[in-house]
Structure formats: structure tokens, C-alpha cells
N, C-alpha and C. Protein backbone atom coordinates (compact mmCIF):
# COMPACT_ATOMS: atom_id res chain seq x y z
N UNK A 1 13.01 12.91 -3.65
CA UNK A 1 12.02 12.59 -2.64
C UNK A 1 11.72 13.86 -1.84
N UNK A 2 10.63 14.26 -1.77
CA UNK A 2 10.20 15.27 -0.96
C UNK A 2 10.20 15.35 0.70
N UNK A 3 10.50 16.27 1.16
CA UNK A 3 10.90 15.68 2.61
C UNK A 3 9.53 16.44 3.58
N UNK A 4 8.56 15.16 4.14
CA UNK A 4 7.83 16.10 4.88
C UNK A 4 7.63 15.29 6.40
N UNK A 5 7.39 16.01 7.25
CA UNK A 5 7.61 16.00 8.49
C UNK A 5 6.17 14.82 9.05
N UNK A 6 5.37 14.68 8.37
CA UNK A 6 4.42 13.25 8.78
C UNK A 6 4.50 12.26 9.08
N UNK A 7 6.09 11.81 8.46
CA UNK A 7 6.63 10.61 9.30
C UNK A 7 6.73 10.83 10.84
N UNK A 8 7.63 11.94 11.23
CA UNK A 8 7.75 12.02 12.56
C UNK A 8 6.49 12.44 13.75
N UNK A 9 5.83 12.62 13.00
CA UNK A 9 4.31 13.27 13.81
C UNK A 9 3.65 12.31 14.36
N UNK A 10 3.69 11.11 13.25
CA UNK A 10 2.62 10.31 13.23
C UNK A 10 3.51 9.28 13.97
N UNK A 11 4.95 8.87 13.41
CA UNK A 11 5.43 8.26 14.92
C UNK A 11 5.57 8.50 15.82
N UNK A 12 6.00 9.60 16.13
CA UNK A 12 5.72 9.96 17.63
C UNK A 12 4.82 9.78 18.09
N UNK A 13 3.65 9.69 17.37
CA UNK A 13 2.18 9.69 18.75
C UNK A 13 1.99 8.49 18.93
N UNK A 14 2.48 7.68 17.76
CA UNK A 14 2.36 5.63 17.47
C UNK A 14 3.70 5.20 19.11
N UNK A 15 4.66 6.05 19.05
CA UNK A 15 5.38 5.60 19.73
C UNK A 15 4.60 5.48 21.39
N UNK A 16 4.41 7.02 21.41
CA UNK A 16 3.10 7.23 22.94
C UNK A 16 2.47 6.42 22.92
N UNK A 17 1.56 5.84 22.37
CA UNK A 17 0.36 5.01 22.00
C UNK A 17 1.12 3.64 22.87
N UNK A 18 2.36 3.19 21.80
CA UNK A 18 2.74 1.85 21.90
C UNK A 18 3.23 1.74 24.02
N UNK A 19 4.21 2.96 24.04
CA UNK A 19 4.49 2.91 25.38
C UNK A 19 3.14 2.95 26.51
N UNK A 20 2.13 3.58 25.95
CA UNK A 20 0.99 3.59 26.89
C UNK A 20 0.28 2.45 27.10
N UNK A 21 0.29 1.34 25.61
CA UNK A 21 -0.12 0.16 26.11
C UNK A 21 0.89 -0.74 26.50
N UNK A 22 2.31 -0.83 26.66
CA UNK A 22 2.49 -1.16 27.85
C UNK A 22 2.70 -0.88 29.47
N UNK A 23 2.34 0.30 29.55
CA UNK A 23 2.37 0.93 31.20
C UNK A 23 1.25 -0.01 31.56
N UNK A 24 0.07 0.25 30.89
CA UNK A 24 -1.20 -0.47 30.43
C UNK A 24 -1.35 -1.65 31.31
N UNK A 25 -0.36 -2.62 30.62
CA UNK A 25 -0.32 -3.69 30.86
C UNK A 25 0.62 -3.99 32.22
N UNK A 26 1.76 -2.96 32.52
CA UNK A 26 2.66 -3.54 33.86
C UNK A 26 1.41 -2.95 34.75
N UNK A 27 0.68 -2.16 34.38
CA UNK A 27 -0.01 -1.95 35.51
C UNK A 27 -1.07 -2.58 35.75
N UNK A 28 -1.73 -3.64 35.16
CA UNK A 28 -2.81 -4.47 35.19
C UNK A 28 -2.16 -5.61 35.19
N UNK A 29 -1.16 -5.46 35.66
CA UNK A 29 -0.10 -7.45 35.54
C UNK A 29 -0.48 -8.11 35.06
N UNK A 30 -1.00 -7.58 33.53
CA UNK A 30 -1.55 -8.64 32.23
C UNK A 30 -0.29 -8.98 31.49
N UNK A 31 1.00 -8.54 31.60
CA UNK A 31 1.98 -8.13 30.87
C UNK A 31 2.65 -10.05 30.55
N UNK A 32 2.65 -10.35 31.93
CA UNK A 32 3.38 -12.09 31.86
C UNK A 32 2.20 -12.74 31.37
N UNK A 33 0.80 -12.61 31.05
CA UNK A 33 0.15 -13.67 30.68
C UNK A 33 -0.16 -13.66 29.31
N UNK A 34 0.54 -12.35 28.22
CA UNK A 34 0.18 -12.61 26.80
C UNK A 34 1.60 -11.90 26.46
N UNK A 35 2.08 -12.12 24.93
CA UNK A 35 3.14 -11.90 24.09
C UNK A 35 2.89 -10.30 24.05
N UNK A 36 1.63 -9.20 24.45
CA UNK A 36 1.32 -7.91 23.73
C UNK A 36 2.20 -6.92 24.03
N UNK A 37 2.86 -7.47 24.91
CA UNK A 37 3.83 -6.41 25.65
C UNK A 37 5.08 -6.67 25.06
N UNK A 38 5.55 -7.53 25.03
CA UNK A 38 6.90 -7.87 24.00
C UNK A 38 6.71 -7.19 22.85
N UNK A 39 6.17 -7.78 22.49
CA UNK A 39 5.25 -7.20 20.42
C UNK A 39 5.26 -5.19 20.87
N UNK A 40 4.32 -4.79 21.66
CA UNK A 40 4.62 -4.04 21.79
C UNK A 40 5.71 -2.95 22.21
N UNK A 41 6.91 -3.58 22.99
CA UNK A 41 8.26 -3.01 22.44
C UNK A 41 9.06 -2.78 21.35
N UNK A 42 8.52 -3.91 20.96
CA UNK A 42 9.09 -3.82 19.38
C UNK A 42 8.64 -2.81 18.45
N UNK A 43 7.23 -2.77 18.60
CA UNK A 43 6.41 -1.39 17.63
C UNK A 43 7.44 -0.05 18.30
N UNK A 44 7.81 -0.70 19.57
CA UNK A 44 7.88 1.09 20.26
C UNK A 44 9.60 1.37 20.16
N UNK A 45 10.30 0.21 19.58
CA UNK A 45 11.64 0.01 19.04
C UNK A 45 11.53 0.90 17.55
N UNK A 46 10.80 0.23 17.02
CA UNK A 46 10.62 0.85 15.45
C UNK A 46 10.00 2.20 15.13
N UNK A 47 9.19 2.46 16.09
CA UNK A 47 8.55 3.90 15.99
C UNK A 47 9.96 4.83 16.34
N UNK A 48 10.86 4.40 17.26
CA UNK A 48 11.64 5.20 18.02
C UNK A 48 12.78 5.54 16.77
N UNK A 49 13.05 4.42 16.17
CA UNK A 49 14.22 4.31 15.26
C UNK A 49 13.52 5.04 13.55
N UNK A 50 12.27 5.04 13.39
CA UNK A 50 11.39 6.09 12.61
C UNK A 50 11.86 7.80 13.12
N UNK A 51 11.15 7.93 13.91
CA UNK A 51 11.87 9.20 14.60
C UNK A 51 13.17 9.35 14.73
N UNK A 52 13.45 9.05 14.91
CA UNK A 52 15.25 9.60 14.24
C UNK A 52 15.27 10.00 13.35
N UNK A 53 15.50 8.47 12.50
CA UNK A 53 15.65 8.92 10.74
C UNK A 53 14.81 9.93 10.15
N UNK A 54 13.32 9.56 10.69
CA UNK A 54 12.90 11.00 9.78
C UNK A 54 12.97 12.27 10.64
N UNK A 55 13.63 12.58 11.74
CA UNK A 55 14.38 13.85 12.07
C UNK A 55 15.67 14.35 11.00
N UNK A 56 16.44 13.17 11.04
CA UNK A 56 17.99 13.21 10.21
C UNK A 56 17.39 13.49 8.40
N UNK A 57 16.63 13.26 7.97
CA UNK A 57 15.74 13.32 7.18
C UNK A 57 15.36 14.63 6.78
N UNK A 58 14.81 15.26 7.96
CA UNK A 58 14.75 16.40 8.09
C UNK A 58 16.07 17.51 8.00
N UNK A 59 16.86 17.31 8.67
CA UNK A 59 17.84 17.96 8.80
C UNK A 59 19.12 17.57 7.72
N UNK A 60 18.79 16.90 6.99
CA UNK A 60 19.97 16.56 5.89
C UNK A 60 19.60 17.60 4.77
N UNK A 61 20.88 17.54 4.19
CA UNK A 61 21.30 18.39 3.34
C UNK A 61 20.92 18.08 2.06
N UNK A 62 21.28 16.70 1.44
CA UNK A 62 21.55 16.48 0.24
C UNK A 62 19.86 15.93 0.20
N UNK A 63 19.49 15.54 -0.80
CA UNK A 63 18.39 15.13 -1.67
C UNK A 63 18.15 13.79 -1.94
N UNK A 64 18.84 12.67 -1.29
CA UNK A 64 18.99 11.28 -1.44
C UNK A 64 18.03 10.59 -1.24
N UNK A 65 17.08 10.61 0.09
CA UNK A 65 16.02 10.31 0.72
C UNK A 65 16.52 8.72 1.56
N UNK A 66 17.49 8.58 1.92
CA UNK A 66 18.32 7.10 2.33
C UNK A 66 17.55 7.35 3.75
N UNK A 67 17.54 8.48 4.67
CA UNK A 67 17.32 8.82 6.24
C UNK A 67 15.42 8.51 5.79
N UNK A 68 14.67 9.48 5.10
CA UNK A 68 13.75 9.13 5.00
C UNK A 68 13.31 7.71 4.68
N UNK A 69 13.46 6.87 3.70
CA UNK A 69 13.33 5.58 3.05
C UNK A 69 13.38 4.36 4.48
N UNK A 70 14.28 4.96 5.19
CA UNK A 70 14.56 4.05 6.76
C UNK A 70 13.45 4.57 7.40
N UNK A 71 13.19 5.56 7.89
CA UNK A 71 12.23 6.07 8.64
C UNK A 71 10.70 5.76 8.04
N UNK A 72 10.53 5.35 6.68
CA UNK A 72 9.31 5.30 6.21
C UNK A 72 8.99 3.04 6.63
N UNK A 73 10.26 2.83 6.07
CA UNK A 73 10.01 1.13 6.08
C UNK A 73 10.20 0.73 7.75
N UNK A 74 10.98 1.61 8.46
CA UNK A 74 10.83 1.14 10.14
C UNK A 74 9.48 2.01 10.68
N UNK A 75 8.88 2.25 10.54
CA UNK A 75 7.43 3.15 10.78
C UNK A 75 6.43 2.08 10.15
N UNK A 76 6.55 1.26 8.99
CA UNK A 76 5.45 0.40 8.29
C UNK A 76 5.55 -0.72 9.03
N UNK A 77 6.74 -1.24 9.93
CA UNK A 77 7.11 -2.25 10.82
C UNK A 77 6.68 -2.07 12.19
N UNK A 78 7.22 -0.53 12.48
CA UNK A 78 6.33 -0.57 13.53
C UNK A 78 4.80 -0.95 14.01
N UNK A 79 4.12 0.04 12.71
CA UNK A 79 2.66 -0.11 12.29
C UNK A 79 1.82 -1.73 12.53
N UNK A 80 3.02 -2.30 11.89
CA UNK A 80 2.34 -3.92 11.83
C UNK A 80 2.70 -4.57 12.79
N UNK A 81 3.60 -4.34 13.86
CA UNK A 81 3.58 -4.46 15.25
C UNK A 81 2.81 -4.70 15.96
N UNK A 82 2.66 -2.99 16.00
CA UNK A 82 1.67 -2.39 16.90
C UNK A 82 -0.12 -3.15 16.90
N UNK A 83 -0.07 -3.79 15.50
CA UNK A 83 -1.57 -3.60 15.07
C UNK A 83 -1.90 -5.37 15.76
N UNK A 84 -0.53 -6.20 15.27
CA UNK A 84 -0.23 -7.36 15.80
C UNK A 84 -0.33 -7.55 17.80
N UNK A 85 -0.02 -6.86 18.54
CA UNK A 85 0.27 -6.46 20.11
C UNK A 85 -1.37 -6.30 20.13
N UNK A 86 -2.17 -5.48 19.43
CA UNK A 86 -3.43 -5.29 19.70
C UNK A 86 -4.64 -6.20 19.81
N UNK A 87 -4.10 -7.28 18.35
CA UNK A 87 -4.77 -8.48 18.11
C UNK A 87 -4.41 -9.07 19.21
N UNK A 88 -3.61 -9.35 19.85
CA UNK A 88 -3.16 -10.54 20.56
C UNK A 88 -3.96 -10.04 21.91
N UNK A 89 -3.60 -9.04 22.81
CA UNK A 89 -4.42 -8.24 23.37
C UNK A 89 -5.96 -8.75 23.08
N UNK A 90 -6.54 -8.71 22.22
CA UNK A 90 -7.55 -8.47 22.33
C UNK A 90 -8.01 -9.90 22.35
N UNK A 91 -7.59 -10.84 21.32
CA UNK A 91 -7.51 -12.86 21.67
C UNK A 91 -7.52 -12.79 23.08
N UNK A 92 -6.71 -12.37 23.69
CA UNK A 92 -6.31 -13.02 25.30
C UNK A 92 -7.42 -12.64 25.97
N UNK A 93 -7.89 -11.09 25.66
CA UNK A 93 -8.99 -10.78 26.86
C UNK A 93 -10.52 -11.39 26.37
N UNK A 94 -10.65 -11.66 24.67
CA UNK A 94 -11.83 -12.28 25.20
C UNK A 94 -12.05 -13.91 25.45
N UNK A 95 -10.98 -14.31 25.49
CA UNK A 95 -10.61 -16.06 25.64
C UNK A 95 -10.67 -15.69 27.13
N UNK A 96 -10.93 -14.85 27.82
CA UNK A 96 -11.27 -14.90 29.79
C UNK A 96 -12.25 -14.72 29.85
């Protein structure tokens, strides 16, 4: 497995993203009236635990790809999280 650093790039900014829509939300005290903020910890759980692994990923020695393979399937979880927090988000605000 080839080891390249796009996992961590692209989570990291998914992770910003995810934490920004919930500041988002504590700060518009939309946070208690829809699930997007929960959902969205979770994306920002999985982005976080992406970044690791594909740091350790980075920094491993051997050729296995076990650190990457985690970092790629908790990053595709995050992804569908994140995309899930948005839908819901977006149900709630135009049902007002």
C-alpha cells in the first residue's frame, strides 16, 4: 500500500469543517432543537481518529498498511456523518 499524506489533509480540514458546524450551532442555540450536532461529533470523532492513524501511517516503518486501512475506513465514516449532520440541518431549517 502506498503511503500518501491525503488522508490527513483532507481530514483535517473535514475535522475544522465538522467542529465549525457545531460552534455554528451552540452559537445559534439551534444545537437542542435537531440531532446535527450530535451526528456532527461523531463525524468530528472519526475525522479525529483518521488523523492519527494516517499520521502513524505516516510514520511507520513496515509496509503493512493496518494504520492506513483504519484511517481510510474511519475517514469514509466520518464522511457519511458529516454529510448525514448536514441533511438533517438542512430538514430542520427548511421545516421553519
Amino acid at each position: 500500500m502506498t503511503r500518501t499524506h491525503h488522508i490527513l489533509n483532507a481530514a483535517s480540514n473535514l475535522l475544522g469543517i465538522s467542529l465549525l458546524l457545531i460552534a455554528g450551532l451552540r452559537i445559534s442555540d439551534s444545537g437542542g432543537k435537531t440531532m446535527a450536532d450530535e451526528i456532527a461529533w461523531l463525524s468530528a470523532a472519526s475525522f479525529s481518529i483518521s488523523c492519527c492513524f494516517s499520521y502513524l501511517a505516516l510514520r511507520e516503518d513496515s509496509r503493512s498498511g493496518t494504520y492506513e486501512s483504519v484511517a481510510d475506513r474511519s475517514f469514509m465514516i466520518g464522511l457519511g456523518t458529516l454529510v448525514v449532520a448536514v441533511s438533517v440541518l438542512a430538514m430542520a431549517t427548511s421545516l421553519r
